[in-house]
Structure formats: structure tokens, C-alpha cells
Protein backbone atom coordinates (compact mmCIF):
# COMPACT_ATOMS: atom_id res chain seq x y z
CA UNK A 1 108.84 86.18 128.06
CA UNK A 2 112.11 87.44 128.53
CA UNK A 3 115.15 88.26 126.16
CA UNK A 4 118.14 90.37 126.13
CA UNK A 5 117.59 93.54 125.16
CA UNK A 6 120.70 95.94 123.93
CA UNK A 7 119.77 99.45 124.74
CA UNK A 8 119.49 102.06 122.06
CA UNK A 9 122.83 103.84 121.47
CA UNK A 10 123.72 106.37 123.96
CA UNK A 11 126.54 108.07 122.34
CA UNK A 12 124.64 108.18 118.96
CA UNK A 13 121.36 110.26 120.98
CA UNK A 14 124.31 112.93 122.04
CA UNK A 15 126.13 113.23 119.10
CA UNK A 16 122.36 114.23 117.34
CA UNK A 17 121.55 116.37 120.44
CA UNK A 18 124.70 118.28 119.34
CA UNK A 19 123.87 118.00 115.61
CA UNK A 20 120.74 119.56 117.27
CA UNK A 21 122.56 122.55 118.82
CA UNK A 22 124.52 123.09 115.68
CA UNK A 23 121.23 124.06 114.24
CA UNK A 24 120.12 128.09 114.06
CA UNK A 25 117.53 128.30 116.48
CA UNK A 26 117.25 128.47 120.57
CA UNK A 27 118.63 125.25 121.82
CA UNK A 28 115.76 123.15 122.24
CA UNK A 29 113.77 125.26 119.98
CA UNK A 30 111.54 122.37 118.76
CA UNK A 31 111.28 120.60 122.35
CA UNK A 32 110.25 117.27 122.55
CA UNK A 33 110.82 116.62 119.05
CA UNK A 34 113.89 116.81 119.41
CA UNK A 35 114.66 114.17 122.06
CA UNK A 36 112.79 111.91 120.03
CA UNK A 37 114.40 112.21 116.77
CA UNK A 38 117.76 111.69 119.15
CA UNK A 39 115.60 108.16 120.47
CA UNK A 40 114.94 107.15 117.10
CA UNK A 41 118.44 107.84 116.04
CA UNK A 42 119.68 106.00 118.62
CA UNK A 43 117.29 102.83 118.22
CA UNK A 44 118.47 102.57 114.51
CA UNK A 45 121.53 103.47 115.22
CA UNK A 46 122.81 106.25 113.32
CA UNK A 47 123.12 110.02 113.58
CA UNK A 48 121.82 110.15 110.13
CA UNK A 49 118.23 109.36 110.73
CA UNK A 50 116.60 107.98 108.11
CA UNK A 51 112.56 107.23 108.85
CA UNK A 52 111.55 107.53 104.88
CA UNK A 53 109.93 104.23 104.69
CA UNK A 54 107.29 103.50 107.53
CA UNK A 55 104.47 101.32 107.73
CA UNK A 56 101.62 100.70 110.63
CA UNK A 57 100.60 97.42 111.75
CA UNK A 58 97.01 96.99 112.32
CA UNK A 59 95.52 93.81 114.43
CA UNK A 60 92.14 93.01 113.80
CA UNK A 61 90.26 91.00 115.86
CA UNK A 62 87.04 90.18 117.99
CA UNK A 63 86.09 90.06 121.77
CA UNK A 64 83.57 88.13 123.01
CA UNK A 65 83.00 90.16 126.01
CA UNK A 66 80.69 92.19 123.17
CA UNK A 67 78.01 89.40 124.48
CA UNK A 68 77.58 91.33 127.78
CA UNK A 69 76.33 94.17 126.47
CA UNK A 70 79.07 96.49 126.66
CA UNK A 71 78.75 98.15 122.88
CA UNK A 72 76.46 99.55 120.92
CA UNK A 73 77.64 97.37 118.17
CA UNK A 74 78.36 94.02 117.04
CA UNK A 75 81.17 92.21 115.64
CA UNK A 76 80.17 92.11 111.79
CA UNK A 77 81.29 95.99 112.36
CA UNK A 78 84.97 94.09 112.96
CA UNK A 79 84.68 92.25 110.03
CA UNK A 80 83.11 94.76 107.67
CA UNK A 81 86.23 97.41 108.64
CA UNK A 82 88.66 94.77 108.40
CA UNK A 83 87.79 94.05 104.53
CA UNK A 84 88.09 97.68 103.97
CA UNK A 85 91.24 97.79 105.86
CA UNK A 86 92.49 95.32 103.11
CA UNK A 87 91.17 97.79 100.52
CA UNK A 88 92.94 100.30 101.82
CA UNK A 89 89.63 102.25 101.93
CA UNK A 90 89.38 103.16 105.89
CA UNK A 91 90.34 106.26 107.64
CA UNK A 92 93.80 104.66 108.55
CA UNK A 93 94.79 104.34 105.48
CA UNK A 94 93.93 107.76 103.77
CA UNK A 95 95.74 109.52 106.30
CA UNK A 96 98.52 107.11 105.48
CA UNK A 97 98.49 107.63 102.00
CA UNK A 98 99.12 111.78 102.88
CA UNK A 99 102.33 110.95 104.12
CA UNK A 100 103.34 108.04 102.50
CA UNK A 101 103.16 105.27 104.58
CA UNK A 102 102.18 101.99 104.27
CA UNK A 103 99.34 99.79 106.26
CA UNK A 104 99.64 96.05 107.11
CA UNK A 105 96.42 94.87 108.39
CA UNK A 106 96.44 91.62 110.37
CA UNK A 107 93.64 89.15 111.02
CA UNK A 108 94.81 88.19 113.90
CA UNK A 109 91.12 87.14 115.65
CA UNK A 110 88.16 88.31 113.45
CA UNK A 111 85.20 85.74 114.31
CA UNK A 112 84.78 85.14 110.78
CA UNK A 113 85.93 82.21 108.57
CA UNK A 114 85.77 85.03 105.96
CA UNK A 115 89.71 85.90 104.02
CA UNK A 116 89.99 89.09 103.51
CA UNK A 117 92.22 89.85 99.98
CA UNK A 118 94.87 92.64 101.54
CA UNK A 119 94.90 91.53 104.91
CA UNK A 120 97.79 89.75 106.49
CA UNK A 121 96.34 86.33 107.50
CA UNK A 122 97.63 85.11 111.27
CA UNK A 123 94.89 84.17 112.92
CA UNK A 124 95.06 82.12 115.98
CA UNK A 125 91.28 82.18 117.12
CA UNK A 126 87.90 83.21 116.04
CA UNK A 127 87.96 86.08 118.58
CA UNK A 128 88.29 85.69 122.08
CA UNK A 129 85.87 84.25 124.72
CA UNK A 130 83.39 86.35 127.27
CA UNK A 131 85.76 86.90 129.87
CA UNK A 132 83.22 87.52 132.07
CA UNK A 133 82.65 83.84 132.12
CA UNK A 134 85.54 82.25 131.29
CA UNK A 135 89.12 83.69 130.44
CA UNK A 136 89.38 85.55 127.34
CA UNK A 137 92.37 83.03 125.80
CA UNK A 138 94.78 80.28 127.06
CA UNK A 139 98.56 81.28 127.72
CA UNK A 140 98.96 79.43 124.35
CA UNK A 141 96.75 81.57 122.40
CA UNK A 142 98.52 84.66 123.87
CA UNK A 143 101.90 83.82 123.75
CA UNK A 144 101.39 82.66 119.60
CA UNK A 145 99.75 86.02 119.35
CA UNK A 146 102.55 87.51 120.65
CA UNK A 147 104.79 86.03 118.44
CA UNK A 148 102.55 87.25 115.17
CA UNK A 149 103.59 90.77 116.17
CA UNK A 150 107.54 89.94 117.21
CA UNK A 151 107.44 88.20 113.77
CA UNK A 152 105.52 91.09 111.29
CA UNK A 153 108.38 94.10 113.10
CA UNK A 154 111.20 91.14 112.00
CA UNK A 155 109.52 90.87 108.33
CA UNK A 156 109.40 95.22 108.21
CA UNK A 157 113.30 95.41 109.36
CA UNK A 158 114.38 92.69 106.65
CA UNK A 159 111.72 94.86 104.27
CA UNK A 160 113.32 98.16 105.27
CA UNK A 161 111.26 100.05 106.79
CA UNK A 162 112.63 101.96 109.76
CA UNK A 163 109.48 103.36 111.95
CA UNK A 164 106.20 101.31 112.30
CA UNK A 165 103.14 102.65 114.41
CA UNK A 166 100.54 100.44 115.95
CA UNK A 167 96.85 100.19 115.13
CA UNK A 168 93.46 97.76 116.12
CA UNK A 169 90.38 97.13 115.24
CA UNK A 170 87.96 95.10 117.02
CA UNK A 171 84.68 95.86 118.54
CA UNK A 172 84.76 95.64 122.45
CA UNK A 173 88.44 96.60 122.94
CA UNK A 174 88.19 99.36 124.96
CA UNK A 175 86.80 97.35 126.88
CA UNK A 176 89.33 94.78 126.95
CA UNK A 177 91.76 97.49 127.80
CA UNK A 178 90.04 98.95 130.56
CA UNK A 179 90.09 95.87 131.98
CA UNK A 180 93.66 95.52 131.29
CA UNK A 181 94.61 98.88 132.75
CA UNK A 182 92.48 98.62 135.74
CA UNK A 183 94.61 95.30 136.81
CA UNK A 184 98.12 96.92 135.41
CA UNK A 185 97.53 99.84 137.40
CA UNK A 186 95.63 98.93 140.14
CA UNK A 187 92.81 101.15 140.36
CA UNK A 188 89.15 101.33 139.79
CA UNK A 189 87.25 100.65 136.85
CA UNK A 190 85.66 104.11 137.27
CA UNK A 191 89.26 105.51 136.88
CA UNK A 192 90.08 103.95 133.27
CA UNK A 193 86.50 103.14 131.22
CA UNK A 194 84.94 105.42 128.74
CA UNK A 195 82.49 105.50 126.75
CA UNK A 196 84.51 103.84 123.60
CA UNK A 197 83.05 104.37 120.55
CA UNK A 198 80.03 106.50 122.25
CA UNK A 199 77.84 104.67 124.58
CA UNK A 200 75.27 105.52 126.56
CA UNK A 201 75.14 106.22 130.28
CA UNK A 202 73.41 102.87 130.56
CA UNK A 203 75.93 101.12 128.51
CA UNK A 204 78.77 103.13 130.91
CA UNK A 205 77.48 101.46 133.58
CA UNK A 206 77.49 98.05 132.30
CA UNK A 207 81.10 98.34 131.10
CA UNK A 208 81.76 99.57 134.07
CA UNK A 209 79.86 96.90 136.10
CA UNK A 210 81.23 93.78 133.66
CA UNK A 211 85.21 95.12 134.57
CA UNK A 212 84.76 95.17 137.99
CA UNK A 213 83.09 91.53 137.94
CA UNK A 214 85.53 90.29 135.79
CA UNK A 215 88.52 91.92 138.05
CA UNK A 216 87.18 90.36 141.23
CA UNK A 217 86.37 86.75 139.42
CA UNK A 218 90.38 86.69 138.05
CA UNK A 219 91.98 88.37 141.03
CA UNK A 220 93.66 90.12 138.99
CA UNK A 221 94.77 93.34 140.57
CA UNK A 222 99.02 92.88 141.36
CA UNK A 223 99.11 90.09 139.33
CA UNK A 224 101.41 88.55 136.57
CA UNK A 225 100.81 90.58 133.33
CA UNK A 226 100.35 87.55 131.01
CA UNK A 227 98.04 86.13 133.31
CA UNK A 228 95.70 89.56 133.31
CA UNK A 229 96.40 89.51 129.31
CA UNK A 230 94.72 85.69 129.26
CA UNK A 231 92.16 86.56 131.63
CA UNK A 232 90.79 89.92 130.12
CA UNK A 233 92.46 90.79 127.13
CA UNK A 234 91.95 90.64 123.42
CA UNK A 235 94.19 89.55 120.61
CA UNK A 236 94.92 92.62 118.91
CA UNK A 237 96.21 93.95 122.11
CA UNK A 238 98.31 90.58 122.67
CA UNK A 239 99.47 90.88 119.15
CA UNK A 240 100.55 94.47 119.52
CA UNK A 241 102.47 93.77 122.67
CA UNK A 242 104.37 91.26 120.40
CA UNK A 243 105.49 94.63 118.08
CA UNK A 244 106.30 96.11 120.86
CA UNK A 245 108.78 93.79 122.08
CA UNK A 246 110.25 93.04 118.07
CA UNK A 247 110.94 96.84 118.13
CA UNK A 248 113.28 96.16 121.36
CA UNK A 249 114.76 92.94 120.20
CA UNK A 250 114.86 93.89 116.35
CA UNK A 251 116.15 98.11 117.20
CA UNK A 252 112.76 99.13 115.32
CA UNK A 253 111.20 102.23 116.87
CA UNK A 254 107.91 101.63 117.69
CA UNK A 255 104.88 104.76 117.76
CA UNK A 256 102.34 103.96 119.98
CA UNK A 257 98.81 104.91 119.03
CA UNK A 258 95.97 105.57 121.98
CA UNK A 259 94.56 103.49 125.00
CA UNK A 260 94.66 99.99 122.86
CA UNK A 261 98.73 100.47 121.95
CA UNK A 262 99.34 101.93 125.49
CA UNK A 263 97.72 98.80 126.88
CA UNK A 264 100.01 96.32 124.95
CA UNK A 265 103.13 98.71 125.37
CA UNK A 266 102.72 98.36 129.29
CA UNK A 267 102.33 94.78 128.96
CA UNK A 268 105.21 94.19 126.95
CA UNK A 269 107.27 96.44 129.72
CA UNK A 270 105.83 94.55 132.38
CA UNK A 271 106.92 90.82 130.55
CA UNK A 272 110.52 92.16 129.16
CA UNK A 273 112.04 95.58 131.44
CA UNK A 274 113.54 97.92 129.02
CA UNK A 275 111.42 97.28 125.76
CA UNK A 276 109.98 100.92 126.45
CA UNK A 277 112.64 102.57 125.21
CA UNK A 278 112.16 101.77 121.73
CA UNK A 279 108.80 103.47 122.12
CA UNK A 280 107.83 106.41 120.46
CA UNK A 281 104.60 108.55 122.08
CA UNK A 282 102.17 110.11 119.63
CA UNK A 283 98.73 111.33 121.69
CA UNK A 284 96.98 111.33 124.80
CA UNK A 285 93.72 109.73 123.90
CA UNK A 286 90.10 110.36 124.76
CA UNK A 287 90.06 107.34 126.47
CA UNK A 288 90.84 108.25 130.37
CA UNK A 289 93.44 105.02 130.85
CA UNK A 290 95.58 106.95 128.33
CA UNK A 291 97.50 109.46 130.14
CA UNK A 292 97.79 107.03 133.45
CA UNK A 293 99.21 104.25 131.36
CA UNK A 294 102.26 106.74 129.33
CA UNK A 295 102.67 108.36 132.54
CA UNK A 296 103.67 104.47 134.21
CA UNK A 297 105.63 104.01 131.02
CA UNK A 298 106.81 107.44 131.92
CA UNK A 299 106.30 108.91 128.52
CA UNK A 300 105.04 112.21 127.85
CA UNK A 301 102.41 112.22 124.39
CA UNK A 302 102.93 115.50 122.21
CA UNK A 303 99.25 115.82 120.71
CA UNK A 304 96.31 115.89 122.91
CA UNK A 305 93.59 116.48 120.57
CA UNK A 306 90.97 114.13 121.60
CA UNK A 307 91.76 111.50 119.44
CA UNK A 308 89.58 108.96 119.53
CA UNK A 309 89.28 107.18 116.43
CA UNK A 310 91.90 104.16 116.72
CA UNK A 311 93.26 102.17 113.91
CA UNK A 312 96.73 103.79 114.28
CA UNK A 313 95.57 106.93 113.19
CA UNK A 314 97.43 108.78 115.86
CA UNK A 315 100.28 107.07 114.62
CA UNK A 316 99.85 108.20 111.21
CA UNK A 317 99.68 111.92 112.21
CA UNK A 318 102.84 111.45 114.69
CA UNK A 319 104.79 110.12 111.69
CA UNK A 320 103.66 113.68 109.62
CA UNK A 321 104.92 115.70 112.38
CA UNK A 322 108.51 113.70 112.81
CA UNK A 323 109.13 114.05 109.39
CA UNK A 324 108.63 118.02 109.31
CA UNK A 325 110.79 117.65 112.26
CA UNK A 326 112.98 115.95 110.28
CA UNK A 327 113.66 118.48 107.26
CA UNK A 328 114.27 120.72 110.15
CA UNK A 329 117.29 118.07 111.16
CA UNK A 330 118.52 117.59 107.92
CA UNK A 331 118.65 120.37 106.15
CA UNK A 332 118.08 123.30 108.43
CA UNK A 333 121.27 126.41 108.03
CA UNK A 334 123.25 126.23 111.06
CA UNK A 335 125.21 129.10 113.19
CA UNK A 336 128.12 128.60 111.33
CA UNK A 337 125.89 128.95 107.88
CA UNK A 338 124.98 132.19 109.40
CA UNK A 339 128.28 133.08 110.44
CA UNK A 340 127.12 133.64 114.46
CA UNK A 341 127.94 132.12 117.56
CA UNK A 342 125.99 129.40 119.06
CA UNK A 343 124.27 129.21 121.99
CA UNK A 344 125.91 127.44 125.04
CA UNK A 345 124.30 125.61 127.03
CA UNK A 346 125.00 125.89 131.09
């Protein structure tokens, strides 16, 4: 998938660098916040940055790689967090509420006939198949999953809003992303699985065991990035890909969440060069895959916590800290308020 993609505006990211400068403080004084605010600036483009009204997608949806053995639970755990995703009554969305932003959760693959009242409906498959015997989804499957996320970041921008984060749910996707990584990157399963949402050594093993099957069944290591998606992915990580690539071709700035978002962000790099500049890091995740896969996006995660919760949660507290950096930006006295010279840079 391919499209032209017009590059965030250079000119606007130096003139709020030097709005930056202008403030009283050392230059550079708040670090990497700074260059971000200047990369979301630039994405929407306009000095005067305005990331009030921000919402996180959340893709739901089910992997049937859970048949192999490789979690300690089942998929009525996707379906029971889903419903309470559309009640607003998971951990998401109470951190959400704290600083005001909104959640959209998507069904985008629960293995459920169920409707869930508060939960975007875009389904495209009950979950996907056990990739360890057959691919996970057809190219079709993918590529409409895909355009579900493209789609929701096209509905936000006409909506308003003007930062979304990325979340997931769905039992068995770190497994999925392992998987995903392992082939991306080109390294060993031992490299990139955890133990997800806590299992045992046992159940290590097997994860680790089912990747490396399902790696050397595909062929997948150097290959086409749709064709490891269809092979061992999931549908909340297709559908995130698909935000990923609407925040490049819409100018929507995009924060990435842990392993799951990183996953779909290096996809969607891999299918359209360039989309990771409307990316926005927020934390280096528990799960090991996370730091390889931001450092081949080459970006550089502020919190590292050991966040391990998912659901865009990382998101949520990213979007708290850019908008403390953000009263700094808009209202903070500058050397000429204090009547003092500012500092040059050389």
C-alpha cells in the first residue's frame, strides 16, 4: 500500500524551536519534549499547537493462535474487556477521563457474534486463525482491516480532534507481535517474546517454541511486511497499522502505545516510507521487542516505567505529560518578560 505522503512542515518545527528558545529557561531545558511538541506542530501545521481535543483508538480483537497454548487465558477475557471498554469502565478509560480524553473502542475481530453498546462496530472476522496451522488472515482480511484504522483517524480529523494514541485488546497478541517482530527484525524468537500478561516458564517455552515453528513454516524472515502481517499477525495490530498510516496521509499525529502499536507502526513504515514521522513515542514497554522495534523506527520513548498493561494506556499518560509540556509552551514568561538576554545557541 503506497500513497504520497507530504512531510510535516519543516519551517513550522523551527519557527516553534525558536518560540522554544524565546522561553526563560536553558535552551533545551525540557529535552525531548520539546522536539516533539515542534513534530506535532509541524504535523498539524501550525506554530500554535493546539492538542486540546484527543481521543485513543482501541482495536479489539481475537487470535486463534490462543489454541496452542500460548496464554494463560482464553478469549471470553477479549470479549468480557471489550464490553467494558464500551462502558467506559476499564483501566484505559479512567486514566483517560484524568486528562480528558476520549476512547473509541473498535471491534475489529472479537470471536463473538455478541454487539457491544459503546463499541465502534468494524469487524471483518471472528478473530483470526491458528497461524501455526494455517495463516492467521487472507491479504483481503488485512488490507480491509487496514482500511478500518485509515478510515476511524479520517472520521477524528473531520471530528476535530488533533492527537489520537493507539490501544488493543485481544488475548494472544503478544504473541502475534513477537511473531511479527521476530520476522520484521530478523532475529530470534528468544530475542522479542515475553511472558505477556504473566506466564509461566512452561508457557515461555511454548510461545517461544509456537514462533519459531510458525517463522520456519511461513519463511518469513526478510520477507514482504504484509505477507508476515497475513501469516502471523492479528487484526488489532493490522487495524492499528491502518491509524498509523491515516495519521501520515490525514497530518494527524499519531502516539504509539507499547510492543502491540510498535508492531503496527513498523509495519505501516515498512508498506508506506515516511509514515513514521507522524509518530509520536510514549514508553519503552516490558515487552523486550519494544525498544528494538522504536530503535528501527529510530525513535527514542521518554517513559520507561515497565508498562505493561496495554490498551493505550501509555498513550494516555504520554498525552498528560505533552500537555504540561504544553502550558510550559504557551504561556511560559520569556527573556524579554524578564527583561534578560537569551541564551545563544553555538
Amino acid at each position: 500500500m503506497e500513497f504520497k505522503i507530504e512531510e510535516p512542515d519543516k519551517k513550522i518545527r523551527q519557527e516553534i524551536k525558536a518560540n522554544w528558545d524565546r522561553v526563560a529557561k536553558p535552551l533545551d531545558g525540557l529535552g525531548e519534549f520539546e522536539g516533539l511538541l515542534a513534530r506535532i506542530g509541524a504535523i498539524l501545521g501550525s506554530p500554535e499547537i493546539d492538542i486540546a481535543k484527543k481521543a485513543v483508538i482501541v482495536m479489539c480483537a481475537d487470535n486463534g493462535v490462543v489454541a496452542e497454548g500460548i496464554s494463560q487465558s482464553g478469549q471470553e477475557i477479549t470479549a468480557a474487556v471489550t464490553e467494558n471498554l464500551g462502558k467506559r469502565n476499564t483501566s484505559v478509560c479512567k486514566m483517560a477521563q484524568a486528562v480528558g480524553a476520549e476512547i473509541f473502542p473498535v471491534d475489529i475481530g472479537v470471536n463473538t457474534d455478541q454487539i457491544f453498546p459503546g463499541v465502534i462496530s468494524r469487524k471483518v472476522k471472528k478473530g483470526t486463525n491458528d497461524f501455526l496451522l494455517e495463516p492467521a488472515m487472507s491479504e483481503r482480511e488485512a488490507m480491509q482491516a487496514i482500511q478500518v484504522g485509515m478510515e476511524l483517524v479520517k472520521e477524528c480529523k473531520e471530528a476535530g480532534y488533533t492527537l489520537l494514541g493507539t490501544g488493543e485488546m485481544g488475548i494472544g497478541n503478544t504473541t502475534t507481535s513477537a511473531a511479527m517482530a521476530a520476522a520484521l527484525l530478523s532475529v530470534s524468537p528468544e530475542i522479542v517474546v515475553g511472558r505477556g500478561a504473566g506466564l509461566s516458564d512452561e508457557g515461555l517455552a511454548t510461545k517461544r517454541r509456537v514462533i519459531a515453528d510458525a517463522l520456519e513454516k511461513y519463511q518469513l524472515r526478510g520477507t514482504e511486511p504484509m505477507r508476515i502481517l497475513c501469516s502471523v499477525g492479528g487484526l488489532d495490530i493490522a487495524g492499528l497499522c491502518g491509524v498509523f498510516l491515516g495519521g501520515a496521509k490525514y497530518h494527524m499525529p499519531i502516539v504509539a502505545d507499547g510492543v502491540i502499536s510498535a508492531v503496527a507502526a513498523l509495519t505501516a513504515e515498512r508498506l508506506c516510507p515516511g509514515t513514521k514521522e507522524f509518530i509520536i513515542p510514549s514508553h519503552k514497554g516490558k515487552e523486550p521487542a519494544s525498544e528494538l522495534l522504536m530503535r528501527e523506527l529510530g525513535l527514542s520513548p521518554v517513559l520507561d516505567a515497565g508498562l505493561a498493561l496495554g490498551e493505550g494506556t501509555g498513550a494516555v499518560m504520554m498525552f498528560s505529560l505533552l500537555d504540561i509540556a504544553m502550558s510550559l509552551y504557551e504561556t511560559g514568561a520569556t527573556f524579554g518578560d524578564f527583561k534578560i538576554e537569551e541564551y545563544h545557541r553555538f
